[in-house]
PDB file of N, CA and C in Angstrom:
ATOM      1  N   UNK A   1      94.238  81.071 114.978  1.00  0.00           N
ATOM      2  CA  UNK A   1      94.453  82.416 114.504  1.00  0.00           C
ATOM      3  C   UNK A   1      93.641  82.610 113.225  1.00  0.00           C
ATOM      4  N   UNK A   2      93.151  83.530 113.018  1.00  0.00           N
ATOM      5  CA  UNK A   2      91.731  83.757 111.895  1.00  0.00           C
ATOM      6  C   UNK A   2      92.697  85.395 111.064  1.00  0.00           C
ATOM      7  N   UNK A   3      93.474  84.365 109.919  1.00  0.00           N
ATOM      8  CA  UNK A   3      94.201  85.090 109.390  1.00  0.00           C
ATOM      9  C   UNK A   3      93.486  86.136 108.099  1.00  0.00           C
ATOM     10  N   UNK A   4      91.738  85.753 107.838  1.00  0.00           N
ATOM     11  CA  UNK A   4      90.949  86.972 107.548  1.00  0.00           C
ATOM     12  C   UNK A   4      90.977  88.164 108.385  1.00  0.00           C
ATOM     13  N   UNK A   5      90.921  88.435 109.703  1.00  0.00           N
ATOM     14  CA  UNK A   5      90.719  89.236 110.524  1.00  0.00           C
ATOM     15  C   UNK A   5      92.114  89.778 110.610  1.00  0.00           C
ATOM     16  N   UNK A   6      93.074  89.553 110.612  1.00  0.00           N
ATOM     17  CA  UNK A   6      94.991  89.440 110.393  1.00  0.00           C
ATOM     18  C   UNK A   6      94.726  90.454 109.366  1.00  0.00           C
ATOM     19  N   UNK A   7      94.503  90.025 108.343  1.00  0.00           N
ATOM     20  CA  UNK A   7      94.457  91.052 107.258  1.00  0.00           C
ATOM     21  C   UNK A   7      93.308  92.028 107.123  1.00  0.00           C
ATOM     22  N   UNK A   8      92.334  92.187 107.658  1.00  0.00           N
ATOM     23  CA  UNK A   8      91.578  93.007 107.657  1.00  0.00           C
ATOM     24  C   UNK A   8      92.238  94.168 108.666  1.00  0.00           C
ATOM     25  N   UNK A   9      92.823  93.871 109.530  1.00  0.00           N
ATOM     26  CA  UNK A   9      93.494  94.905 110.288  1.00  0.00           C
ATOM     27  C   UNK A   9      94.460  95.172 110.198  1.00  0.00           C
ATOM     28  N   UNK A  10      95.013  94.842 109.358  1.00  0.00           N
ATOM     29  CA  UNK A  10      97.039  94.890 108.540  1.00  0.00           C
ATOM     30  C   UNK A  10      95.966  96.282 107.816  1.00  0.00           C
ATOM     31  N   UNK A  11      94.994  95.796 106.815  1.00  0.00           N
ATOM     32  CA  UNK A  11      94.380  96.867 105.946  1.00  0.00           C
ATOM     33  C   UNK A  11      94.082  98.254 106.122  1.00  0.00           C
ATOM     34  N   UNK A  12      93.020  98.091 107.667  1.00  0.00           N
ATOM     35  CA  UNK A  12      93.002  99.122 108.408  1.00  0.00           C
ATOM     36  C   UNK A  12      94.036 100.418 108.533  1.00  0.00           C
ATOM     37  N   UNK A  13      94.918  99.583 109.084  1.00  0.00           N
ATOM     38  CA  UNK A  13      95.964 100.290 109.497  1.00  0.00           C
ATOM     39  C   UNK A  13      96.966 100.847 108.497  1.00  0.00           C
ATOM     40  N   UNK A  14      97.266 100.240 107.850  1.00  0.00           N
ATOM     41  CA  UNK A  14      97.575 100.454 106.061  1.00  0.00           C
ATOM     42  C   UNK A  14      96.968 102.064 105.875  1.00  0.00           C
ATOM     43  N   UNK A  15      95.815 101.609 105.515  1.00  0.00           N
ATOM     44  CA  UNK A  15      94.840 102.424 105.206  1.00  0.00           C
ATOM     45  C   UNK A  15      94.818 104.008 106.337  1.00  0.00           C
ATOM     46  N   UNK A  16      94.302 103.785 107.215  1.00  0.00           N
ATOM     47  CA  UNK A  16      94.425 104.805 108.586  1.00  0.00           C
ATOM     48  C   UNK A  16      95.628 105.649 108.478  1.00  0.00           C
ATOM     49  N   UNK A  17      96.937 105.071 107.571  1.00  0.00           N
ATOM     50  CA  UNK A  17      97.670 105.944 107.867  1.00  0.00           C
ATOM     51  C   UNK A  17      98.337 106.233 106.264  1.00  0.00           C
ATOM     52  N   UNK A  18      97.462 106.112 105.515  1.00  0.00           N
ATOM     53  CA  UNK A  18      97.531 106.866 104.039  1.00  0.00           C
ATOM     54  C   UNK A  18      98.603 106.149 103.497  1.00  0.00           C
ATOM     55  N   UNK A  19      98.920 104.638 103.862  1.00  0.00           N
ATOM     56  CA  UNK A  19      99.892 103.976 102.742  1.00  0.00           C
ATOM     57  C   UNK A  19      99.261 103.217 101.863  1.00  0.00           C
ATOM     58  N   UNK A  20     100.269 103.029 100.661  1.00  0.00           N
ATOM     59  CA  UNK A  20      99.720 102.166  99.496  1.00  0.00           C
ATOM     60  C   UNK A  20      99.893 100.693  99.962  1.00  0.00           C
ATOM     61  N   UNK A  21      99.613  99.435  99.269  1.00  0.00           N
ATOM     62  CA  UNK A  21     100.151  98.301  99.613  1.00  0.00           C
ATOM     63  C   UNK A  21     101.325  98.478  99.059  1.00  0.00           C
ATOM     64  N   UNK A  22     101.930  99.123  97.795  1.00  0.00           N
ATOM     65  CA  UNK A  22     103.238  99.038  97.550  1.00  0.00           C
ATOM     66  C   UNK A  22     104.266  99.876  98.656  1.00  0.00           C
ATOM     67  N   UNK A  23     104.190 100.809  99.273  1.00  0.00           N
ATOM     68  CA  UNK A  23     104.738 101.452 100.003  1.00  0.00           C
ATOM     69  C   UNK A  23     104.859 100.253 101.381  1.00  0.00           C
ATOM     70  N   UNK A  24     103.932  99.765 101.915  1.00  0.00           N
ATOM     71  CA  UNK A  24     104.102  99.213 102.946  1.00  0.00           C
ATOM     72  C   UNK A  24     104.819  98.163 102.735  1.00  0.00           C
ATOM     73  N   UNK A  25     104.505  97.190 101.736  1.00  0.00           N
ATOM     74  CA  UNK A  25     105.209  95.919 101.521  1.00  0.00           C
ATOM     75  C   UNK A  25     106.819  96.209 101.144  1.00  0.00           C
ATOM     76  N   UNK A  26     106.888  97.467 100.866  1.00  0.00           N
ATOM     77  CA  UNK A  26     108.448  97.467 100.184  1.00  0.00           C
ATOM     78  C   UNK A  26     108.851  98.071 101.218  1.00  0.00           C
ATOM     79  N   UNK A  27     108.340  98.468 102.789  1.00  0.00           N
ATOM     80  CA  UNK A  27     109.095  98.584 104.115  1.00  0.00           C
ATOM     81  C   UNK A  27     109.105  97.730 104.666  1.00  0.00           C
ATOM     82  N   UNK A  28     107.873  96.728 104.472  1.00  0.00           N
ATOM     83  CA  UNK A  28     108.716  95.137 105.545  1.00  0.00           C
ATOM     84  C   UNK A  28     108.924  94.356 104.581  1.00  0.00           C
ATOM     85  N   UNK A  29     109.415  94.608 103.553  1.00  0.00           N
ATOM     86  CA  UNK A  29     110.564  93.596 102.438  1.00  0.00           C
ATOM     87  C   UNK A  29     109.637  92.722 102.285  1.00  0.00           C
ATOM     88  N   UNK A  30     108.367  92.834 101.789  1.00  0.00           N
ATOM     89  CA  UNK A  30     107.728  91.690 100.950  1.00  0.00           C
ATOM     90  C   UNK A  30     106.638  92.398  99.668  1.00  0.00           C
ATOM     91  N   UNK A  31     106.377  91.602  98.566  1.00  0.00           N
ATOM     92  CA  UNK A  31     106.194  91.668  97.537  1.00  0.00           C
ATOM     93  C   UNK A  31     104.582  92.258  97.937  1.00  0.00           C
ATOM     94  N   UNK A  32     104.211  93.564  96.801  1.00  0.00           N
ATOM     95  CA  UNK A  32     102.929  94.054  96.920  1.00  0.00           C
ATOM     96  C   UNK A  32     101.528  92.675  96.818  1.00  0.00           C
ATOM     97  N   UNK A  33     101.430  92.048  95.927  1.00  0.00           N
ATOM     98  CA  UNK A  33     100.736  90.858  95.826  1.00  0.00           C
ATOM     99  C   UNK A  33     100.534  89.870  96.919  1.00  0.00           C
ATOM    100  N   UNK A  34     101.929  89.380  97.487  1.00  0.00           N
ATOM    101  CA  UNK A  34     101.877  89.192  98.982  1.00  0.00           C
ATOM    102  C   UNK A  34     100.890  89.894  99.684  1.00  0.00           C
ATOM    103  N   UNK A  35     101.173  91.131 100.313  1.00  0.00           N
ATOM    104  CA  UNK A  35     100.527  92.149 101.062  1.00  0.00           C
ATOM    105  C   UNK A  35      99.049  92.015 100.670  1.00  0.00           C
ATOM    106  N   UNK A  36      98.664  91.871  99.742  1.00  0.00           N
ATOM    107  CA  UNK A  36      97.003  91.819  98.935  1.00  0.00           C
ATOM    108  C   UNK A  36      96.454  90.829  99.090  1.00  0.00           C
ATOM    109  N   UNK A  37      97.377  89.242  99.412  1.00  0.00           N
ATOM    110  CA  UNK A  37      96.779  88.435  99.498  1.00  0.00           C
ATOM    111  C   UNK A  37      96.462  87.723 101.077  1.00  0.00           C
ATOM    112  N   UNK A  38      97.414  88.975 101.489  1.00  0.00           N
ATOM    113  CA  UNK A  38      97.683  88.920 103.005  1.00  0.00           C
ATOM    114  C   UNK A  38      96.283  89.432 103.545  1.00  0.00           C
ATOM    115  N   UNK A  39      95.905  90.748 103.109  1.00  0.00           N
ATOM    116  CA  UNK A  39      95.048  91.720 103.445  1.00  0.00           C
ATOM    117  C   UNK A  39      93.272  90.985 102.491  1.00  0.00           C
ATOM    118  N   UNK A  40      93.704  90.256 102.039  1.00  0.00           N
ATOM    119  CA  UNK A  40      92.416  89.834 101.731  1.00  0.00           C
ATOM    120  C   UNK A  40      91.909  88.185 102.463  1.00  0.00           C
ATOM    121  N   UNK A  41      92.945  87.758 103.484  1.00  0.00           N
ATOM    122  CA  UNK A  41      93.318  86.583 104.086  1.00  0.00           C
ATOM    123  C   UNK A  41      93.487  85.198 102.644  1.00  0.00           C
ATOM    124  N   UNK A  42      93.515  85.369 102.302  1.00  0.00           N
ATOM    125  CA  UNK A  42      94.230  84.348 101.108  1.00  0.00           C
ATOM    126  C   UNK A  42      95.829  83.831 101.216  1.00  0.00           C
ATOM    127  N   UNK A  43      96.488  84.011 101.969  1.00  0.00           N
ATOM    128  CA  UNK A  43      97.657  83.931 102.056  1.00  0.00           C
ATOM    129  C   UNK A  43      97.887  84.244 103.890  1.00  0.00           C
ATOM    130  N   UNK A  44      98.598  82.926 104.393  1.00  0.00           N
ATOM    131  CA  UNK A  44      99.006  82.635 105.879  1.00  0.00           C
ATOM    132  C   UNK A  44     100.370  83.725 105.571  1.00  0.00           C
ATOM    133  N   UNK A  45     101.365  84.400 106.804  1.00  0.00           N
ATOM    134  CA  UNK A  45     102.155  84.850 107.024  1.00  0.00           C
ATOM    135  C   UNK A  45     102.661  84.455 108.076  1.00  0.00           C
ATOM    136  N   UNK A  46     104.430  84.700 108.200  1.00  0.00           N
ATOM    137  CA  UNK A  46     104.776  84.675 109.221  1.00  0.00           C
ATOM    138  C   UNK A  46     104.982  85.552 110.360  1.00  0.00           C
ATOM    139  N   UNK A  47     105.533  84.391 111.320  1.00  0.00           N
ATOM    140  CA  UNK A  47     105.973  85.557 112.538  1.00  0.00           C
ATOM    141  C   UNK A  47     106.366  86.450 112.283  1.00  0.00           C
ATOM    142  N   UNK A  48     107.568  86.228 111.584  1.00  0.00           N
ATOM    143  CA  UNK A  48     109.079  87.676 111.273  1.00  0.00           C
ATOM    144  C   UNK A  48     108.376  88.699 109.982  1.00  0.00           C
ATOM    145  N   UNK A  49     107.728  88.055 109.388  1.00  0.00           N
ATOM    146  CA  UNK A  49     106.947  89.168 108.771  1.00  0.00           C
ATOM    147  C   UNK A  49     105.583  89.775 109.603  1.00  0.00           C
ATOM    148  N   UNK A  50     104.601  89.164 109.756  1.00  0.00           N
ATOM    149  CA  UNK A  50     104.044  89.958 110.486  1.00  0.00           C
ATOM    150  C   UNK A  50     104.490  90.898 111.959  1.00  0.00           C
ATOM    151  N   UNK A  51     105.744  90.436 112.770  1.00  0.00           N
ATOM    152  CA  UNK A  51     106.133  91.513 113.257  1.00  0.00           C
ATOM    153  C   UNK A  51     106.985  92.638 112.299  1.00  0.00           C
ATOM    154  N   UNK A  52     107.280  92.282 111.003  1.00  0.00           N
ATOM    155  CA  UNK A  52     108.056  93.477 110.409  1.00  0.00           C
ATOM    156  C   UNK A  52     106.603  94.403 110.067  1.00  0.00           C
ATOM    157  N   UNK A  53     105.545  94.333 109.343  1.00  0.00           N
ATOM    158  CA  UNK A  53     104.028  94.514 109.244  1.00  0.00           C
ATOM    159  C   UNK A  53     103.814  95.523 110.642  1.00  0.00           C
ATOM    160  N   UNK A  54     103.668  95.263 111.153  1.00  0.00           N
ATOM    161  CA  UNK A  54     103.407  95.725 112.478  1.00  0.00           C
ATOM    162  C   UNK A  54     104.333  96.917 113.256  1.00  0.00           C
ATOM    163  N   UNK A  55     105.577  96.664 112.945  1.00  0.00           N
ATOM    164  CA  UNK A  55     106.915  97.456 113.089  1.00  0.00           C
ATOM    165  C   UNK A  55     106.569  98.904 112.140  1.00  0.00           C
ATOM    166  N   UNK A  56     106.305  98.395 110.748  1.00  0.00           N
ATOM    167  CA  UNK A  56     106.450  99.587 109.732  1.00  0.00           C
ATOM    168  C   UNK A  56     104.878 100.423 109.872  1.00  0.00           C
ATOM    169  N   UNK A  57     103.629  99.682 110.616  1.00  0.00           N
ATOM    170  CA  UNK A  57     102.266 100.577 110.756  1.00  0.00           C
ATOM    171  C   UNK A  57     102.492 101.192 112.386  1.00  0.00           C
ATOM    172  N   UNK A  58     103.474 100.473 112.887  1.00  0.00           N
ATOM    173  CA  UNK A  58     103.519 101.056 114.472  1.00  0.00           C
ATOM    174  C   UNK A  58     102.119 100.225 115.239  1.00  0.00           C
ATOM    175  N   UNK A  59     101.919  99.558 114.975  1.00  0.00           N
ATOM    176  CA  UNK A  59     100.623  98.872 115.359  1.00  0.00           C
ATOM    177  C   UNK A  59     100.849  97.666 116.256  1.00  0.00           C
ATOM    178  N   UNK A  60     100.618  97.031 117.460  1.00  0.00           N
ATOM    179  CA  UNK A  60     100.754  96.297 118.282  1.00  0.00           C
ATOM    180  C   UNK A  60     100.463  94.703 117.771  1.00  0.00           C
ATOM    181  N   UNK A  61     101.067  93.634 118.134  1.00  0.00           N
ATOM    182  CA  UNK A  61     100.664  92.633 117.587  1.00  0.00           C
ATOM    183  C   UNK A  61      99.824  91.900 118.432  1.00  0.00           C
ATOM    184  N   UNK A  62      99.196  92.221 118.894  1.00  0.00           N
ATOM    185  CA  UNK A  62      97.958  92.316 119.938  1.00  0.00           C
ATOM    186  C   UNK A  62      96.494  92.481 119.633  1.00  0.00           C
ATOM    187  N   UNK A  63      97.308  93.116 118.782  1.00  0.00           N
ATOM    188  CA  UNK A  63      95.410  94.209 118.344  1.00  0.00           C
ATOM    189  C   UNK A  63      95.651  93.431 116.905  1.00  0.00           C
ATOM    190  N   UNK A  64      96.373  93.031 115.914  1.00  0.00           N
ATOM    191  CA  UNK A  64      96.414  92.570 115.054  1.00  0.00           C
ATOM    192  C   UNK A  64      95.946  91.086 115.035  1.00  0.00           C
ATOM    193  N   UNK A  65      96.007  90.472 116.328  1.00  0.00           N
ATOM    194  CA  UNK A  65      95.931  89.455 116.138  1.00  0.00           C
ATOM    195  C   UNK A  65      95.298  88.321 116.971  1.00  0.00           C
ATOM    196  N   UNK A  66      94.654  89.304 118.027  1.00  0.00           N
ATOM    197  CA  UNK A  66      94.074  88.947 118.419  1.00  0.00           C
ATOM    198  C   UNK A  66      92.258  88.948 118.315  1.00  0.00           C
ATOM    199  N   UNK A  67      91.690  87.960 118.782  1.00  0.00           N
ATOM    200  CA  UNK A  67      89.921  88.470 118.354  1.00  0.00           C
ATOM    201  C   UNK A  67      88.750  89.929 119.043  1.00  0.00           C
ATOM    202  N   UNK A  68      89.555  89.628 119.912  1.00  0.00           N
ATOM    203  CA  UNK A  68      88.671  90.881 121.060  1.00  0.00           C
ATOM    204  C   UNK A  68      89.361  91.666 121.051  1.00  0.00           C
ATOM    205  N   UNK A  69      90.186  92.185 120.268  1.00  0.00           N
ATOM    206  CA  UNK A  69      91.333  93.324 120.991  1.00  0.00           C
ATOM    207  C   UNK A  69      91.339  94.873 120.143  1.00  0.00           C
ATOM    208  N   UNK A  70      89.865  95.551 120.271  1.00  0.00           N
ATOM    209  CA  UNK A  70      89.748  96.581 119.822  1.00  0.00           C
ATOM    210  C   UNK A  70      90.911  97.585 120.173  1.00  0.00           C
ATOM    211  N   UNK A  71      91.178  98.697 119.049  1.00  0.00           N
ATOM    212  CA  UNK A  71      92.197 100.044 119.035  1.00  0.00           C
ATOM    213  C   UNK A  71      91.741 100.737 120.564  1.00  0.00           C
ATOM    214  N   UNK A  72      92.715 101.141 121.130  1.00  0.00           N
ATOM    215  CA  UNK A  72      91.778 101.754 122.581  1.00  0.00           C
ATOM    216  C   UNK A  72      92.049 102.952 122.393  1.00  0.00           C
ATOM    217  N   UNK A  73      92.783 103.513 121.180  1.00  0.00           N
ATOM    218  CA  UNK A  73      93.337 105.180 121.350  1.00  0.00           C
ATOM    219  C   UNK A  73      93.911 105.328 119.633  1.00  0.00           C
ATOM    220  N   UNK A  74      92.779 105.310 118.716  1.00  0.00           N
ATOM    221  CA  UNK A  74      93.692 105.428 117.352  1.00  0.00           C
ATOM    222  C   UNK A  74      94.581 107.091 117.255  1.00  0.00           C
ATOM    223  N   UNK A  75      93.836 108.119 118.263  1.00  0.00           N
ATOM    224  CA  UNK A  75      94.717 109.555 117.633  1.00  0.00           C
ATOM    225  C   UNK A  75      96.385 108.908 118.627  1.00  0.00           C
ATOM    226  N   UNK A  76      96.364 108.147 119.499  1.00  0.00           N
ATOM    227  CA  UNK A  76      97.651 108.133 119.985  1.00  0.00           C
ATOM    228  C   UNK A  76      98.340 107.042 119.327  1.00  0.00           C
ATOM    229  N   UNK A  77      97.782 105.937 118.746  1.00  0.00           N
ATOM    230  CA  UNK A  77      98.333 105.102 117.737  1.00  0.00           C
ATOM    231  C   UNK A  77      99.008 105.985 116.430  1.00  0.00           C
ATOM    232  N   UNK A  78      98.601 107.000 116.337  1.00  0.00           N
ATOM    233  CA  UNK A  78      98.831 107.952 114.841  1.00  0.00           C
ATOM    234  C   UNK A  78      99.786 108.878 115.314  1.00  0.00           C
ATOM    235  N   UNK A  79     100.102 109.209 116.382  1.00  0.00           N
ATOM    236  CA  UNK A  79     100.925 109.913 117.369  1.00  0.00           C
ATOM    237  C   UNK A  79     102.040 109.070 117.234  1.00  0.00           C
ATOM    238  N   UNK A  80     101.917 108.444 117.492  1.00  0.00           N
ATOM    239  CA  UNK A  80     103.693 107.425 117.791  1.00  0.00           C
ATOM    240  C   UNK A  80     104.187 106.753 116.387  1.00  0.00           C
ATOM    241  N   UNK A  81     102.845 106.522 115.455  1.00  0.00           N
ATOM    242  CA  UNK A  81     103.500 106.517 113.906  1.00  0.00           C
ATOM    243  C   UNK A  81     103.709 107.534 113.710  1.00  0.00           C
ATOM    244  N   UNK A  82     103.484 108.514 113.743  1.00  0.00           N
ATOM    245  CA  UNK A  82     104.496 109.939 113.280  1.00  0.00           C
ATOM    246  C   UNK A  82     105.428 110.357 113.970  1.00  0.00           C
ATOM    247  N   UNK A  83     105.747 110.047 115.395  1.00  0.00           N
ATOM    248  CA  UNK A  83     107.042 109.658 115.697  1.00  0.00           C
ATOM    249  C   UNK A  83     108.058 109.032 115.762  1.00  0.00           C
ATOM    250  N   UNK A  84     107.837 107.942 114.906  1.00  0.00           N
ATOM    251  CA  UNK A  84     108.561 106.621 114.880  1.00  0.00           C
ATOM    252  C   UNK A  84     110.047 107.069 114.254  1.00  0.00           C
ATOM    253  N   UNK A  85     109.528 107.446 113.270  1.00  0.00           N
ATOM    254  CA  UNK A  85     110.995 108.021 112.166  1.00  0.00           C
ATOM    255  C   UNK A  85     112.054 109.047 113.041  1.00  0.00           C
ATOM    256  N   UNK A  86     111.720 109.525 113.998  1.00  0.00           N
ATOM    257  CA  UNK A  86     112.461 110.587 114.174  1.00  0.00           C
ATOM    258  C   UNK A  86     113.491 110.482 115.221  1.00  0.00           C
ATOM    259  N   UNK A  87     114.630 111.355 115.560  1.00  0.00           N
ATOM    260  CA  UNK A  87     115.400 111.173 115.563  1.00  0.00           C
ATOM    261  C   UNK A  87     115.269 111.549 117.249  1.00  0.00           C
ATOM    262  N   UNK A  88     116.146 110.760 118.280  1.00  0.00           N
ATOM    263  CA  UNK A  88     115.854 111.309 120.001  1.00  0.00           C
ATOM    264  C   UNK A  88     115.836 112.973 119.649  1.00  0.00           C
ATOM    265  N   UNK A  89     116.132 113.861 119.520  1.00  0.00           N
ATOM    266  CA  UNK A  89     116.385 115.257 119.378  1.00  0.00           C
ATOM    267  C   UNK A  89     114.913 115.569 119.086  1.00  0.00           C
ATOM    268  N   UNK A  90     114.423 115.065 117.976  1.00  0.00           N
ATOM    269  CA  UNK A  90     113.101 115.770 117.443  1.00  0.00           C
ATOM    270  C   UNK A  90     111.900 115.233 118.425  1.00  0.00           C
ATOM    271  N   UNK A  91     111.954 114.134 119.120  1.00  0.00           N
ATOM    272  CA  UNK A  91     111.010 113.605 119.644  1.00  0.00           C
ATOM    273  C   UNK A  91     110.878 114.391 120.750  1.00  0.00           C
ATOM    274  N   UNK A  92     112.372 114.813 120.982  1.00  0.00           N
ATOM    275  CA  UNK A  92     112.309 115.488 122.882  1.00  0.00           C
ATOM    276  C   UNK A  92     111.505 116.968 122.263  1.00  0.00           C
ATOM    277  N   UNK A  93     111.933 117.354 121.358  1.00  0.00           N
ATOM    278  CA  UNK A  93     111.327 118.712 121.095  1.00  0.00           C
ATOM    279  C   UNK A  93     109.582 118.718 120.820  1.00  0.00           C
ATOM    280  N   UNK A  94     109.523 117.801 120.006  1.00  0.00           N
ATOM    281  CA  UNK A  94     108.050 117.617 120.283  1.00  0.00           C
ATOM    282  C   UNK A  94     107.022 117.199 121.532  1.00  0.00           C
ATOM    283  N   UNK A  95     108.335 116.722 122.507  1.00  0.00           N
ATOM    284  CA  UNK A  95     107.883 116.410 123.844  1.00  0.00           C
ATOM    285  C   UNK A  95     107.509 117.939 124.305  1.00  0.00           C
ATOM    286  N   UNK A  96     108.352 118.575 124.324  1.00  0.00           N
ATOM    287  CA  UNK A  96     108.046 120.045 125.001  1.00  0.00           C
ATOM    288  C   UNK A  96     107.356 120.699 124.349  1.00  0.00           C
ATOM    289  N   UNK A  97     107.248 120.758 122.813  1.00  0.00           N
ATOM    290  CA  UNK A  97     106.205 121.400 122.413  1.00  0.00           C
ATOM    291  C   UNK A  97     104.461 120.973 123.008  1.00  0.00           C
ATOM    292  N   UNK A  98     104.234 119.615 122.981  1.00  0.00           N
ATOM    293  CA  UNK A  98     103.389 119.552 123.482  1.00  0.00           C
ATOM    294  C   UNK A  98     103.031 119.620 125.165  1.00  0.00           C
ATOM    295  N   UNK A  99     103.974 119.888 126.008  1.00  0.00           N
ATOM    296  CA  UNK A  99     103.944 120.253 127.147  1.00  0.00           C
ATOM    297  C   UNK A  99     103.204 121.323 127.304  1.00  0.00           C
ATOM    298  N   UNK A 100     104.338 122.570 126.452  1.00  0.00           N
ATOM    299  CA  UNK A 100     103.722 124.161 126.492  1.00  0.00           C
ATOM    300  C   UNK A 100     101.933 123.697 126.040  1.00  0.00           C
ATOM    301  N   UNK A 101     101.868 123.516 124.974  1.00  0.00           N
ATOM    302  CA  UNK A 101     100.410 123.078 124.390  1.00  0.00           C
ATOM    303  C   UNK A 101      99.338 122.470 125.537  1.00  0.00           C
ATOM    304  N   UNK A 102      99.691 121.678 126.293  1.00  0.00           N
ATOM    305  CA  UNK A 102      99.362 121.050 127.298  1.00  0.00           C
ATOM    306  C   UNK A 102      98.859 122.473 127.983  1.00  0.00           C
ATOM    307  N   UNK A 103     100.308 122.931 129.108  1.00  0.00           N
ATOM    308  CA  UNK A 103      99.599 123.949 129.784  1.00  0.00           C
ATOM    309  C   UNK A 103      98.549 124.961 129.353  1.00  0.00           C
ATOM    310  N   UNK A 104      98.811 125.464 127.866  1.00  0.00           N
ATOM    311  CA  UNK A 104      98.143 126.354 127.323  1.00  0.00           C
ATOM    312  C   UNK A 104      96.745 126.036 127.778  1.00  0.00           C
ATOM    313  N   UNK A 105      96.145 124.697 127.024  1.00  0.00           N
ATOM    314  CA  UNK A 105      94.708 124.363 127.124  1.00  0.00           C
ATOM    315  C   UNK A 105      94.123 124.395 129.150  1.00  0.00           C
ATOM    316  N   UNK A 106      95.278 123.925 129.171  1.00  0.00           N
ATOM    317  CA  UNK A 106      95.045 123.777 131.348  1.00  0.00           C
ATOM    318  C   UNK A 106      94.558 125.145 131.650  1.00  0.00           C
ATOM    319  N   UNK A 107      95.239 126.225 130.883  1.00  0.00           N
ATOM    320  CA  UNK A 107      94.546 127.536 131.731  1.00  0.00           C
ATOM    321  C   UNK A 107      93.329 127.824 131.280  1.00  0.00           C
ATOM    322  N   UNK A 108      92.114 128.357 132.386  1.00  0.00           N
ATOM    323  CA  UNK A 108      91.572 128.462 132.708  1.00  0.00           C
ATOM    324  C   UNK A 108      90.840 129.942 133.041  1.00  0.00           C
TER     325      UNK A 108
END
């Protein structure tokens, strides 16, 4: 496991979705400096943290961690982090909103 590349895409994704390292590290309960030394590969991590890492960017531990495993869809990766927080009620509503939206563009 090539824990430079680990953190270069912890960063990414960090980054991609407008968090600080302090914001992120203080959602998967580890210290900002950690996170920096994580993201600069200077520092190995674990399992239970890097799936908490991964949990709080919405990001697959797949694509994090593996060598070949380019993003195949970042606007739908950014889609489901902005749904993550929300509550079954708001998600279904945004389900149908984008339905109507859907058909809209379909007509022709």
């Amino acid at each position: 496991m090539d824990y430079g590349i680990i953190g270069e895409r912890i960063k990414q994704e960090r980054l991609d979705r407008g968090l600080t390292q302090e914001v992120l590290a203080e959602k998967a309960n580890i210290s900002a400096s950690f996170l920096g030394q994580i993201e600069r590969g200077e520092r190995k991590l674990s399992l239970v943290t890097l799936i908490e890492i991964a949990k709080v960017l919405g990001a697959s531990l797949d694509y994090l961690v593996s060598d070949f495993s380019p993003r195949e869809n970042p606007e739908l990766d950014e889609l489901i982090y902005l749904l993550r927080y929300h509550s079954p009620q708001e998600i279904r509503m945004m389900t149908d909103i984008s339905k109507t939206v859907f058909k809209y563009c379909d007509v022709k």
